[in-house]
PDB file of N, CA and C in Angstrom:
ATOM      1  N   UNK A   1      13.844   2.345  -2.610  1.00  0.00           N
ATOM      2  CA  UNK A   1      13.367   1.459  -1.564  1.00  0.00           C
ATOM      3  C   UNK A   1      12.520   0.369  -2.193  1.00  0.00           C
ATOM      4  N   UNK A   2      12.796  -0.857  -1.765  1.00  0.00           N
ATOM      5  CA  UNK A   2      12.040  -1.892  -2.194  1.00  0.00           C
ATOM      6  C   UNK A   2      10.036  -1.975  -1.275  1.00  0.00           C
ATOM      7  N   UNK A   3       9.378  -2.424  -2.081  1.00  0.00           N
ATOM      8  CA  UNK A   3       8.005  -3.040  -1.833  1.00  0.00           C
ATOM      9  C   UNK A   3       8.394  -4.063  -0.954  1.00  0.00           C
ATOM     10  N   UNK A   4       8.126  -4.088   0.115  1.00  0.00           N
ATOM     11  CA  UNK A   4       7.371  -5.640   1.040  1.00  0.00           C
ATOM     12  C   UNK A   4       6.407  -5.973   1.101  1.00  0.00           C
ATOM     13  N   UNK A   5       6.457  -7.496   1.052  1.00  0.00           N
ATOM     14  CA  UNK A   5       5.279  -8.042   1.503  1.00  0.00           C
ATOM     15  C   UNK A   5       4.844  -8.208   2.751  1.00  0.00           C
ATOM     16  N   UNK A   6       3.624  -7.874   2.746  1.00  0.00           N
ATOM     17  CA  UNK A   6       3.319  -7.822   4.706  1.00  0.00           C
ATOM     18  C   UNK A   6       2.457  -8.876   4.836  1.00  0.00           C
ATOM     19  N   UNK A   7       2.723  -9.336   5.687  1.00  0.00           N
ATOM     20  CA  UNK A   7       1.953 -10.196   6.605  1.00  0.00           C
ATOM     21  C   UNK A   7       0.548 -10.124   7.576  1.00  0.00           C
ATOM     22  N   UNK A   8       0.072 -10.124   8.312  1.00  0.00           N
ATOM     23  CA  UNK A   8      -0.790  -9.689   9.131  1.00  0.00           C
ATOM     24  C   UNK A   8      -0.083  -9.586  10.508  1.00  0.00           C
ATOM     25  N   UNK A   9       0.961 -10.334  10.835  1.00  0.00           N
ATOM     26  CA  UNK A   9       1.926  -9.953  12.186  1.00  0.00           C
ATOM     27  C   UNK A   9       2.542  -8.490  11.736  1.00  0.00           C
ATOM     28  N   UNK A  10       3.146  -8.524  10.952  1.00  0.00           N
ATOM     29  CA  UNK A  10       4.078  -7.255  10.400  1.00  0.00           C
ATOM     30  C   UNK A  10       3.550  -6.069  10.058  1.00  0.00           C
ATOM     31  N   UNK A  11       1.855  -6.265   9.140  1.00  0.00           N
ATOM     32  CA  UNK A  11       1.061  -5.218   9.436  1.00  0.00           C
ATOM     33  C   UNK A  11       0.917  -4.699  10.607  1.00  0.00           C
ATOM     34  N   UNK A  12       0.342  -4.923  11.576  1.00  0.00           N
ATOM     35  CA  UNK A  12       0.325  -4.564  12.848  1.00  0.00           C
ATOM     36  C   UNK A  12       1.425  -4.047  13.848  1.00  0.00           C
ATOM     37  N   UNK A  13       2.627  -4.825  13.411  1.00  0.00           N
ATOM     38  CA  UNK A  13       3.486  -4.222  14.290  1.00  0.00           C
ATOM     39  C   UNK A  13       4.367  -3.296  13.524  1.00  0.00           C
ATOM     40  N   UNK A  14       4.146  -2.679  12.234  1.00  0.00           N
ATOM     41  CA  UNK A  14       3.822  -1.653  11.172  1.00  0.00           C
ATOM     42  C   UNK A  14       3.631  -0.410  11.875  1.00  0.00           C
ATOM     43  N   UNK A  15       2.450  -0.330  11.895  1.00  0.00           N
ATOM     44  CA  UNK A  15       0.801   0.323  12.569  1.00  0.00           C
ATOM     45  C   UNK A  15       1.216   0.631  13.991  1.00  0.00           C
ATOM     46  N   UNK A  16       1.551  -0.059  14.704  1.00  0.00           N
ATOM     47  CA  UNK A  16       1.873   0.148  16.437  1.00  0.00           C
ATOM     48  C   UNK A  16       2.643   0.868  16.455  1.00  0.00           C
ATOM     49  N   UNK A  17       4.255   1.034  15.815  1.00  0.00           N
ATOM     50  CA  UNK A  17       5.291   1.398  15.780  1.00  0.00           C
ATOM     51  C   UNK A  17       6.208   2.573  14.927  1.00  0.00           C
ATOM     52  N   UNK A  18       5.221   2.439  14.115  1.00  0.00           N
ATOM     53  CA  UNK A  18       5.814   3.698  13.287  1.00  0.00           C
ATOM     54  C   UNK A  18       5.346   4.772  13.020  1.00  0.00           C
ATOM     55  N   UNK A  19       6.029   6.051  12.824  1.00  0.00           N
ATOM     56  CA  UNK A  19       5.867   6.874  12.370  1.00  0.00           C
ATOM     57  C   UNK A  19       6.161   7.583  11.010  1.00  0.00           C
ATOM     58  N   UNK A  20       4.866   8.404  10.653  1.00  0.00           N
ATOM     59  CA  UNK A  20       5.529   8.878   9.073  1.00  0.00           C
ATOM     60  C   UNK A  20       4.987   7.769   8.266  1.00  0.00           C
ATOM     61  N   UNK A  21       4.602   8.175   6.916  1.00  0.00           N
ATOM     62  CA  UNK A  21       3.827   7.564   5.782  1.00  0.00           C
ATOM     63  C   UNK A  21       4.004   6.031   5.740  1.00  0.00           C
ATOM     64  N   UNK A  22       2.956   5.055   5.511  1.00  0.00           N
ATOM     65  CA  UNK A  22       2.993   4.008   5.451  1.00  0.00           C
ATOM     66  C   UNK A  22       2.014   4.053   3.812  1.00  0.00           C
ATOM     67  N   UNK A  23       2.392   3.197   3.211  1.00  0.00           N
ATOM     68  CA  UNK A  23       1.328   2.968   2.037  1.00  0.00           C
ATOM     69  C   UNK A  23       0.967   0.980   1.987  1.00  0.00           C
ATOM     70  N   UNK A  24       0.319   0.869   2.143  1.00  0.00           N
ATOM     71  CA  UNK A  24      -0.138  -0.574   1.843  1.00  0.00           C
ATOM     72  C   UNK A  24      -1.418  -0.541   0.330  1.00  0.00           C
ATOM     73  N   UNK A  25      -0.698  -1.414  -0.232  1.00  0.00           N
ATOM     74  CA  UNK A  25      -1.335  -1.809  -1.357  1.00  0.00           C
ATOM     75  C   UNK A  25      -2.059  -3.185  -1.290  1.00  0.00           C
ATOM     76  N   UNK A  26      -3.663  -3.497  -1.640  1.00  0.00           N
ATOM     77  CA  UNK A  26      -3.948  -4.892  -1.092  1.00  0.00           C
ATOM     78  C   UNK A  26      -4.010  -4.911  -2.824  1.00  0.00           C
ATOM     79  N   UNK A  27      -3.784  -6.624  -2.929  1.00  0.00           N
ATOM     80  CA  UNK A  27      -3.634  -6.764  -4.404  1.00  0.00           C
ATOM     81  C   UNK A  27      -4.007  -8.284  -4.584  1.00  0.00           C
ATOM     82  N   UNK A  28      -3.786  -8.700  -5.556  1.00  0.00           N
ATOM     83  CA  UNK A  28      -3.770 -10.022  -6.125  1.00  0.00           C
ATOM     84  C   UNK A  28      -2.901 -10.881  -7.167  1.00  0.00           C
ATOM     85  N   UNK A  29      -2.412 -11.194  -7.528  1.00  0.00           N
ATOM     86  CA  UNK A  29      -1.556 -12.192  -8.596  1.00  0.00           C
ATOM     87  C   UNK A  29      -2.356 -11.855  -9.794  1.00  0.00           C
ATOM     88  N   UNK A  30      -3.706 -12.910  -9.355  1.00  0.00           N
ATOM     89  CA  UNK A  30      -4.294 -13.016 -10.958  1.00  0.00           C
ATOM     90  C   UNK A  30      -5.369 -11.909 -11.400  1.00  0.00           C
ATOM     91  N   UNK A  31      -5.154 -10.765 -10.412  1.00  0.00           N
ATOM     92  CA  UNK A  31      -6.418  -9.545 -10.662  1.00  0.00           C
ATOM     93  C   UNK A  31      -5.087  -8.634 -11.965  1.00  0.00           C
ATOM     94  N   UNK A  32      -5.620  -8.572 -13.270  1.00  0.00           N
ATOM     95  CA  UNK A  32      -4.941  -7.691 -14.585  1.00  0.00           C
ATOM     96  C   UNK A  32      -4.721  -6.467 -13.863  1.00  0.00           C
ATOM     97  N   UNK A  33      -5.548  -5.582 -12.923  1.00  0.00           N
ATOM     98  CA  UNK A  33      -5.140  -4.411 -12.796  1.00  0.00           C
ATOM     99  C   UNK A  33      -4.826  -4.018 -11.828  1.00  0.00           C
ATOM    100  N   UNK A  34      -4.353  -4.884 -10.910  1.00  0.00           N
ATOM    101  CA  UNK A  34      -3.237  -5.098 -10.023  1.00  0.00           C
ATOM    102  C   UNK A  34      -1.786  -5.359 -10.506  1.00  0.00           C
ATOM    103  N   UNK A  35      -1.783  -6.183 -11.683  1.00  0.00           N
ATOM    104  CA  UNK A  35      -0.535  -6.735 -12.168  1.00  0.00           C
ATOM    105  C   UNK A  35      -0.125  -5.042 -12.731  1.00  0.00           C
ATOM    106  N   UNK A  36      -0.744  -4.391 -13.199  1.00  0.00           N
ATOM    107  CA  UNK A  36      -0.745  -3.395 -14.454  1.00  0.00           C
ATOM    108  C   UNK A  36      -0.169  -2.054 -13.150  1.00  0.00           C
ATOM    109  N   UNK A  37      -0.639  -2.550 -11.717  1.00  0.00           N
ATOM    110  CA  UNK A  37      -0.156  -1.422 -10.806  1.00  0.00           C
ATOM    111  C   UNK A  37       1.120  -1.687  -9.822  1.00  0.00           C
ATOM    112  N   UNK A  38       1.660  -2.819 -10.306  1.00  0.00           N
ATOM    113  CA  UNK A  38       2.967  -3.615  -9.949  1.00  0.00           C
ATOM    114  C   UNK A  38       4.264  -2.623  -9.966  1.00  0.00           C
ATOM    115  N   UNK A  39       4.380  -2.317 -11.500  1.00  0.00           N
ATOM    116  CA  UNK A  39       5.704  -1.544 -11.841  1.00  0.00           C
ATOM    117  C   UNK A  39       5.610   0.218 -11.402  1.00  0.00           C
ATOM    118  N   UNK A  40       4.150   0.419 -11.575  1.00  0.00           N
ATOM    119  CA  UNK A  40       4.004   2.078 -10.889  1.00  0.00           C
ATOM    120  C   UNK A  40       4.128   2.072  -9.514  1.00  0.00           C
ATOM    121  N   UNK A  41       3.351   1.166  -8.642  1.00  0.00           N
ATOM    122  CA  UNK A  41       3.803   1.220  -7.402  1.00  0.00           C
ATOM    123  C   UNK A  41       5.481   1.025  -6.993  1.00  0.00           C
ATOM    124  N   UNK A  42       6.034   0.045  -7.365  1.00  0.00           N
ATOM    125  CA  UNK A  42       7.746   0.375  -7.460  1.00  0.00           C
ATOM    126  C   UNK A  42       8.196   1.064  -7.654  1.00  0.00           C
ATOM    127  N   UNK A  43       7.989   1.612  -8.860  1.00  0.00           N
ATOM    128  CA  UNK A  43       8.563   3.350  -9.790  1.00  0.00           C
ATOM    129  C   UNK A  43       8.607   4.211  -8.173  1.00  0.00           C
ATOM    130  N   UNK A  44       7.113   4.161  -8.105  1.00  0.00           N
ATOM    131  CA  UNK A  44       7.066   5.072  -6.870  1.00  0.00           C
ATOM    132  C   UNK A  44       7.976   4.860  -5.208  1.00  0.00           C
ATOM    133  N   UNK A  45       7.752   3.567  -5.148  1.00  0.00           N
ATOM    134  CA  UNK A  45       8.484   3.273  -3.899  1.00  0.00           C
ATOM    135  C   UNK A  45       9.849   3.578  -4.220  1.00  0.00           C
ATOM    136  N   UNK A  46      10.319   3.256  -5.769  1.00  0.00           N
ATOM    137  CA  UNK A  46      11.843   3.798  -5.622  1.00  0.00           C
ATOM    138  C   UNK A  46      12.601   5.451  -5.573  1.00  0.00           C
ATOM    139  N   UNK A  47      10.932   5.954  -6.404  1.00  0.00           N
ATOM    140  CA  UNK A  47      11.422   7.396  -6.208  1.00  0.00           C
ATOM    141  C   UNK A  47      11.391   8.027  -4.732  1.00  0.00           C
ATOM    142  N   UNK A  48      10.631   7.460  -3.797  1.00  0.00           N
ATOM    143  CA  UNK A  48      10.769   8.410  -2.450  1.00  0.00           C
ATOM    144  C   UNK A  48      11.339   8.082  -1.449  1.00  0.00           C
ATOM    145  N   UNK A  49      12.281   6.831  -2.022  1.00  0.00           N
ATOM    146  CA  UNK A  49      13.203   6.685  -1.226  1.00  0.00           C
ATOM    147  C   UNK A  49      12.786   5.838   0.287  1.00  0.00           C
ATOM    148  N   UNK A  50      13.461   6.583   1.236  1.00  0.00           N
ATOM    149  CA  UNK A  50      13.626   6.282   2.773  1.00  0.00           C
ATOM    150  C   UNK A  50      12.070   7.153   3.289  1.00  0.00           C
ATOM    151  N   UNK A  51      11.255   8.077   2.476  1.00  0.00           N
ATOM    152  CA  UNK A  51      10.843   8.660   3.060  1.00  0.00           C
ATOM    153  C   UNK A  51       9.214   8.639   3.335  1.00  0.00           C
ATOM    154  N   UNK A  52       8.783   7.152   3.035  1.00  0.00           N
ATOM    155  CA  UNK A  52       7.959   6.169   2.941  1.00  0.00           C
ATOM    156  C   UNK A  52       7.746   4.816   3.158  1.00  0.00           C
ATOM    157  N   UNK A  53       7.160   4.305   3.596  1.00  0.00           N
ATOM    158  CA  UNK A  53       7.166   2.855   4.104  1.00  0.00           C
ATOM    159  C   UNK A  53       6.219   2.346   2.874  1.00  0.00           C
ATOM    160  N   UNK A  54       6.638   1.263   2.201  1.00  0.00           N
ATOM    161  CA  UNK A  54       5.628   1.041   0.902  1.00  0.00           C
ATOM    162  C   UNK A  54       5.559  -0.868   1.257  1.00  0.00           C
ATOM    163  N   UNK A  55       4.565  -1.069   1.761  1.00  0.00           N
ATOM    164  CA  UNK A  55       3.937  -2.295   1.383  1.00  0.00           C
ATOM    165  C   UNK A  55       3.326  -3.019   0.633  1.00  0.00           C
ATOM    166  N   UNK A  56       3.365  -4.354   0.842  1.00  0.00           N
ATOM    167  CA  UNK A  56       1.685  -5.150  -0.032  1.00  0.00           C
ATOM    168  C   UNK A  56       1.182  -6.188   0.674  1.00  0.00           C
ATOM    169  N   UNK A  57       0.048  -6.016   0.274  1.00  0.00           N
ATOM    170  CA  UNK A  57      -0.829  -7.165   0.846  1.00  0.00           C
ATOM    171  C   UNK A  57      -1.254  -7.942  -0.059  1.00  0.00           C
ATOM    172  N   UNK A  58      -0.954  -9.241   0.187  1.00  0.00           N
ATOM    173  CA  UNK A  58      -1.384 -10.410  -0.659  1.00  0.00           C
ATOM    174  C   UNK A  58      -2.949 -10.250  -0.397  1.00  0.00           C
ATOM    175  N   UNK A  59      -4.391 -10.540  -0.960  1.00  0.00           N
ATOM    176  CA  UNK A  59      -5.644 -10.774  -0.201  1.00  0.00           C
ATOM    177  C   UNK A  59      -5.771 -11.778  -0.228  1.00  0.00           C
ATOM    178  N   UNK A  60      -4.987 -12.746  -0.888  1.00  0.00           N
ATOM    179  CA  UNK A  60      -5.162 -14.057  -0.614  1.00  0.00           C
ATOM    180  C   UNK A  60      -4.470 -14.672   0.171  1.00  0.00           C
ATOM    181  N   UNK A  61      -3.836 -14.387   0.459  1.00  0.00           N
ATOM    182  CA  UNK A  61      -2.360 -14.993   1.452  1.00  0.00           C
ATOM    183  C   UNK A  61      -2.955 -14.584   2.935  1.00  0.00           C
ATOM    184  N   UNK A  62      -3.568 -13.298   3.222  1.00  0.00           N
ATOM    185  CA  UNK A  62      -3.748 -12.574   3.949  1.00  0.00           C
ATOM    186  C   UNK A  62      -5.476 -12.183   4.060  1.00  0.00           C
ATOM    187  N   UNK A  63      -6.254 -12.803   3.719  1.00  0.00           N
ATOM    188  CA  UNK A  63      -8.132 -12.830   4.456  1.00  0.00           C
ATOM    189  C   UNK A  63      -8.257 -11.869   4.924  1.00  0.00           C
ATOM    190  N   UNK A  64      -8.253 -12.774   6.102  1.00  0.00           N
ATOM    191  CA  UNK A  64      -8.400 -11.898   7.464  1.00  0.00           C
ATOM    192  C   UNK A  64      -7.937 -10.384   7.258  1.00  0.00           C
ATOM    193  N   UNK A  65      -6.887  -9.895   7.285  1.00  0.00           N
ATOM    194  CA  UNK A  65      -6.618  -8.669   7.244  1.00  0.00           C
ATOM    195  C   UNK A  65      -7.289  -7.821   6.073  1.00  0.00           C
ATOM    196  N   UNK A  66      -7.353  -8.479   4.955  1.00  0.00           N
ATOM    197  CA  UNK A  66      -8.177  -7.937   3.929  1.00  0.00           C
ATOM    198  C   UNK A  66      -9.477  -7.358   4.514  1.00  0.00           C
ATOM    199  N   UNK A  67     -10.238  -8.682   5.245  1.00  0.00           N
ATOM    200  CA  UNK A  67     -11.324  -8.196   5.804  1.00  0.00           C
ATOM    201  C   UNK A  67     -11.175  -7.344   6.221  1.00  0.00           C
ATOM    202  N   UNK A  68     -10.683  -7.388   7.895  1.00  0.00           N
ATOM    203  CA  UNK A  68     -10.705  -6.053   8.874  1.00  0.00           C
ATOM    204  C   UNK A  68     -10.449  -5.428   8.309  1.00  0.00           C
ATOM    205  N   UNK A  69      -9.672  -4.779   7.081  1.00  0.00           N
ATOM    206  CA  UNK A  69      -9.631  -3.653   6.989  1.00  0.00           C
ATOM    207  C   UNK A  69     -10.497  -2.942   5.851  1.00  0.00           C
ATOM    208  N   UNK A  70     -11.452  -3.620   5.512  1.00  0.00           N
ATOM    209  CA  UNK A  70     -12.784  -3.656   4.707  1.00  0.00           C
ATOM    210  C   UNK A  70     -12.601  -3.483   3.464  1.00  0.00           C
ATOM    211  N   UNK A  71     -11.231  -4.554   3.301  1.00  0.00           N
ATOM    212  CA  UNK A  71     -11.080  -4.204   1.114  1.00  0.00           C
ATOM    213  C   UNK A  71     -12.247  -4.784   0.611  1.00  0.00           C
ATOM    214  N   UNK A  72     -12.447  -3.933  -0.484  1.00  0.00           N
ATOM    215  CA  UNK A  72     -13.866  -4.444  -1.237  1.00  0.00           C
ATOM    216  C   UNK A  72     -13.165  -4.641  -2.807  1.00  0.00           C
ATOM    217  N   UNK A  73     -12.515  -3.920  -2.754  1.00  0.00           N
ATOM    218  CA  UNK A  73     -12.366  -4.329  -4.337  1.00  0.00           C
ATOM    219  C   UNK A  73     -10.427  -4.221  -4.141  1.00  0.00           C
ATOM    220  N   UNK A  74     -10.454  -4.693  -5.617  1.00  0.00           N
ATOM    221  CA  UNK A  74      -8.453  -4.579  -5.706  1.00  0.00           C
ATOM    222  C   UNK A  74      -8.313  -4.241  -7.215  1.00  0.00           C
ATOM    223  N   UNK A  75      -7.077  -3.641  -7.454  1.00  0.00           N
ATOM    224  CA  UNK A  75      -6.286  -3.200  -5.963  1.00  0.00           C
ATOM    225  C   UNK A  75      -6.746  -1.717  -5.576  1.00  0.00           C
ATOM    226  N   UNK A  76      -6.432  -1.998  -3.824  1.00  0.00           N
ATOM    227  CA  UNK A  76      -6.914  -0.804  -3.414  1.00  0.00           C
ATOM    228  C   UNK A  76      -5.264  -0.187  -2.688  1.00  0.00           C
ATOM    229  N   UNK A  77      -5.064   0.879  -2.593  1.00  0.00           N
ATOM    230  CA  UNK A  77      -4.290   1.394  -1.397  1.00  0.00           C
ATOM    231  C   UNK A  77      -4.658   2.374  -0.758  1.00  0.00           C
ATOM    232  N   UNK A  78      -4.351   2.211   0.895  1.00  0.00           N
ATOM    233  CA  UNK A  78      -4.431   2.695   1.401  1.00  0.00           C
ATOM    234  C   UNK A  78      -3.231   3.242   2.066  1.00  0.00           C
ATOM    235  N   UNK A  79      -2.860   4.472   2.483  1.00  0.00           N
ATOM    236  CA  UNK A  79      -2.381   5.323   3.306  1.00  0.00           C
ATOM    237  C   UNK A  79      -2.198   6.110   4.875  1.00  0.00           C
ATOM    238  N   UNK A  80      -1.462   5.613   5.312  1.00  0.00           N
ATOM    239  CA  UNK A  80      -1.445   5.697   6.573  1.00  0.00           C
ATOM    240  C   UNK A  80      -0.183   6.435   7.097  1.00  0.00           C
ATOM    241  N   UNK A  81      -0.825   7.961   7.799  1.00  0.00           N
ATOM    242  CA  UNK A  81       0.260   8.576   8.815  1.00  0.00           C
ATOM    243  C   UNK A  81       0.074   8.483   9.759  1.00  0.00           C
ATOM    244  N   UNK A  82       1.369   7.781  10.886  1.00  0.00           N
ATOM    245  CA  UNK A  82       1.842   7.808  12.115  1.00  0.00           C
ATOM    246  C   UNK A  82       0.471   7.356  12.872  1.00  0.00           C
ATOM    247  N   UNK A  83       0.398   5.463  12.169  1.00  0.00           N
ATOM    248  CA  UNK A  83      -0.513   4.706  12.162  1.00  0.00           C
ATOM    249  C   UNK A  83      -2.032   4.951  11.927  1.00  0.00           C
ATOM    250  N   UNK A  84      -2.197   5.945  11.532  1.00  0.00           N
ATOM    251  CA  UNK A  84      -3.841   5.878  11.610  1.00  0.00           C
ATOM    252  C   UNK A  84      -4.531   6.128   9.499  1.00  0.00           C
ATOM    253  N   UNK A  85      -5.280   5.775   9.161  1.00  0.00           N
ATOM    254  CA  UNK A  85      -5.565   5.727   7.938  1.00  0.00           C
ATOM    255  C   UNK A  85      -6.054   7.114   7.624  1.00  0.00           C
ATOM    256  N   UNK A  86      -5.357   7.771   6.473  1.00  0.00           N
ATOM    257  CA  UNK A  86      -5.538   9.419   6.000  1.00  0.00           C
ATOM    258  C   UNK A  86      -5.906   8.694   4.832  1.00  0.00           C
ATOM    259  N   UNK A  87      -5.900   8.215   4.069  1.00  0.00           N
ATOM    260  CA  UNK A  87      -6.549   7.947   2.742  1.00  0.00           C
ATOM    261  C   UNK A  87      -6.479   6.476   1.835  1.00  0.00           C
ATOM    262  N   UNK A  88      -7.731   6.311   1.393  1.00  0.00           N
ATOM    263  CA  UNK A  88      -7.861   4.865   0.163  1.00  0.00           C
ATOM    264  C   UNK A  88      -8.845   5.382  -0.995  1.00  0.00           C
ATOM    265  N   UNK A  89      -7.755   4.537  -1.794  1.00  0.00           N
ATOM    266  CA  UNK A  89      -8.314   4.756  -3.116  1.00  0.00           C
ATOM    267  C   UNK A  89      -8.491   3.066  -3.546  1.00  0.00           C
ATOM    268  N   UNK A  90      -9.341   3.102  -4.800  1.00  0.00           N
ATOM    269  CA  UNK A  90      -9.346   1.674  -5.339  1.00  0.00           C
ATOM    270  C   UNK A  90      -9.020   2.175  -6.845  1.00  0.00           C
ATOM    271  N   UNK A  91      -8.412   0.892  -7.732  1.00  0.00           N
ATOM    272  CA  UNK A  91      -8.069   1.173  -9.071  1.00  0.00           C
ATOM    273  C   UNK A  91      -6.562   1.216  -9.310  1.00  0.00           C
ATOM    274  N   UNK A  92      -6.583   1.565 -11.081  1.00  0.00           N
ATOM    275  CA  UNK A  92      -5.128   2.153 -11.383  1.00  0.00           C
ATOM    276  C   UNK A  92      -4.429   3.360 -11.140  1.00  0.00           C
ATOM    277  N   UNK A  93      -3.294   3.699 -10.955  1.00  0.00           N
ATOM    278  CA  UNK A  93      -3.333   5.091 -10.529  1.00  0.00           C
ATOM    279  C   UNK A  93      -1.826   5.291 -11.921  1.00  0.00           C
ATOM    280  N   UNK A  94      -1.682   6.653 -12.123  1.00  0.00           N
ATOM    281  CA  UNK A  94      -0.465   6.536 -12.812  1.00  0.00           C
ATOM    282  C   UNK A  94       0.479   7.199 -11.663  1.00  0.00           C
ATOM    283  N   UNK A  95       2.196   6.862 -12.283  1.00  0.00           N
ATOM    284  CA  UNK A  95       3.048   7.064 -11.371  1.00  0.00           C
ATOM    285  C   UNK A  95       2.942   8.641 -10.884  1.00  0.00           C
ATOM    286  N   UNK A  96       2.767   9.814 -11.410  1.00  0.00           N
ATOM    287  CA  UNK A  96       2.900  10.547 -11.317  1.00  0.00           C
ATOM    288  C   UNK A  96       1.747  11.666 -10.528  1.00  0.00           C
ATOM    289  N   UNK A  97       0.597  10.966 -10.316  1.00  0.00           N
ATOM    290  CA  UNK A  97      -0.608  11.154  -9.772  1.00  0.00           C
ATOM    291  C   UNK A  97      -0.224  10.298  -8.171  1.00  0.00           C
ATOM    292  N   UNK A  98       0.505   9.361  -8.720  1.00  0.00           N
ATOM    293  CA  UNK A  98       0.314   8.472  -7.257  1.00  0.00           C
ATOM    294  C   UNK A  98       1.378   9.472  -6.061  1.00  0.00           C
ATOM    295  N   UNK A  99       2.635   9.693  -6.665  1.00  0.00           N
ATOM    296  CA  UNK A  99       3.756  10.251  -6.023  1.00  0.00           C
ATOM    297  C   UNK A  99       3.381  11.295  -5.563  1.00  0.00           C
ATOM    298  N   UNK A 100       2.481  12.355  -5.865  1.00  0.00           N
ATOM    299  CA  UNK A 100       1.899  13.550  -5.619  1.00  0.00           C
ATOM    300  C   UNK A 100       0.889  13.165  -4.803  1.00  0.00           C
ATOM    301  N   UNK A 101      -0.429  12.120  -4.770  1.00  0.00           N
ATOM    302  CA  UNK A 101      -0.752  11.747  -3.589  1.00  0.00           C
ATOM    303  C   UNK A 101      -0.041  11.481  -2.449  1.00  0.00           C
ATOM    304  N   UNK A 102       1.265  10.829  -2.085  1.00  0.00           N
ATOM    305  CA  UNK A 102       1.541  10.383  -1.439  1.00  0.00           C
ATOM    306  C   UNK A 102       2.358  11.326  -0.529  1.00  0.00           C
ATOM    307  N   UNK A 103       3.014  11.982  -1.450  1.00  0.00           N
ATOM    308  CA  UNK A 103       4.063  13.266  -1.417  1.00  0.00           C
ATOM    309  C   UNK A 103       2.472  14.218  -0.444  1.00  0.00           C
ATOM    310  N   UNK A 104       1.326  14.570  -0.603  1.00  0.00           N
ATOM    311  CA  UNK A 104       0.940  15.138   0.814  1.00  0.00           C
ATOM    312  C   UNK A 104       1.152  14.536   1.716  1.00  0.00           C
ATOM    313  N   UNK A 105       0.949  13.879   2.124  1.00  0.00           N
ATOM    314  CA  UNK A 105       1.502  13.115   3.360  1.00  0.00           C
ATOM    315  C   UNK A 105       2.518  13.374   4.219  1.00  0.00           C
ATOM    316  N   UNK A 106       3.387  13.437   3.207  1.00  0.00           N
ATOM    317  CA  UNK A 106       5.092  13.694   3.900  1.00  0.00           C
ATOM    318  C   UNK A 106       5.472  14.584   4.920  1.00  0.00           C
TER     319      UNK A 106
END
């Protein structure tokens, strides 16, 4: 499964509508350890398939939503079942730590 980019319309109607794991990643272009969590977050979105919703959030493209949803630092992700937030982390994560986070969820 491919990474999308979300929007702040699409976040929300994300969030309203679905059920079952959502992951949003807020990130940046020119933040190094965001770039460095680019190819693990993919790795991951490709290993679980259909059985995850895997986003991103630009914080620059996207403020506002950064705000409300009180990113302080990047990259952060957060985790969300059947819209409501079960977990955020900030930092690098490796692929295999991340998939096993996420994999509770499921």
């Amino acid at each position: 499964m491919s990474v999308q980019a979300i929007t702040t319309p699409q976040f929300k109607a994300l969030l309203a509508k679905h059920e079952g794991v959502q992951l949003f990643r807020f990130w940046a272009p020119w933040c190094a350890p965001c770039r460095m969590m680019t190819p693990i977050y993919q790795q991951v979105a490709d290993t679980l398939g259909d059985k995850a919703v895997f986003g991103e959030v630009n914080v620059d493209q996207e403020p506002g939503l950064s705000q409300v949803h009180m990113i302080r630092s990047i990259p952060t992700l957060v985790i969300y079942k059947d819209g409501k937030e079960v977990k955020r982390f900030s930092g690098v994560m490796n692929a295999k730590d991340l998939q096993a986070l996420t994999e509770q969820y499921l």
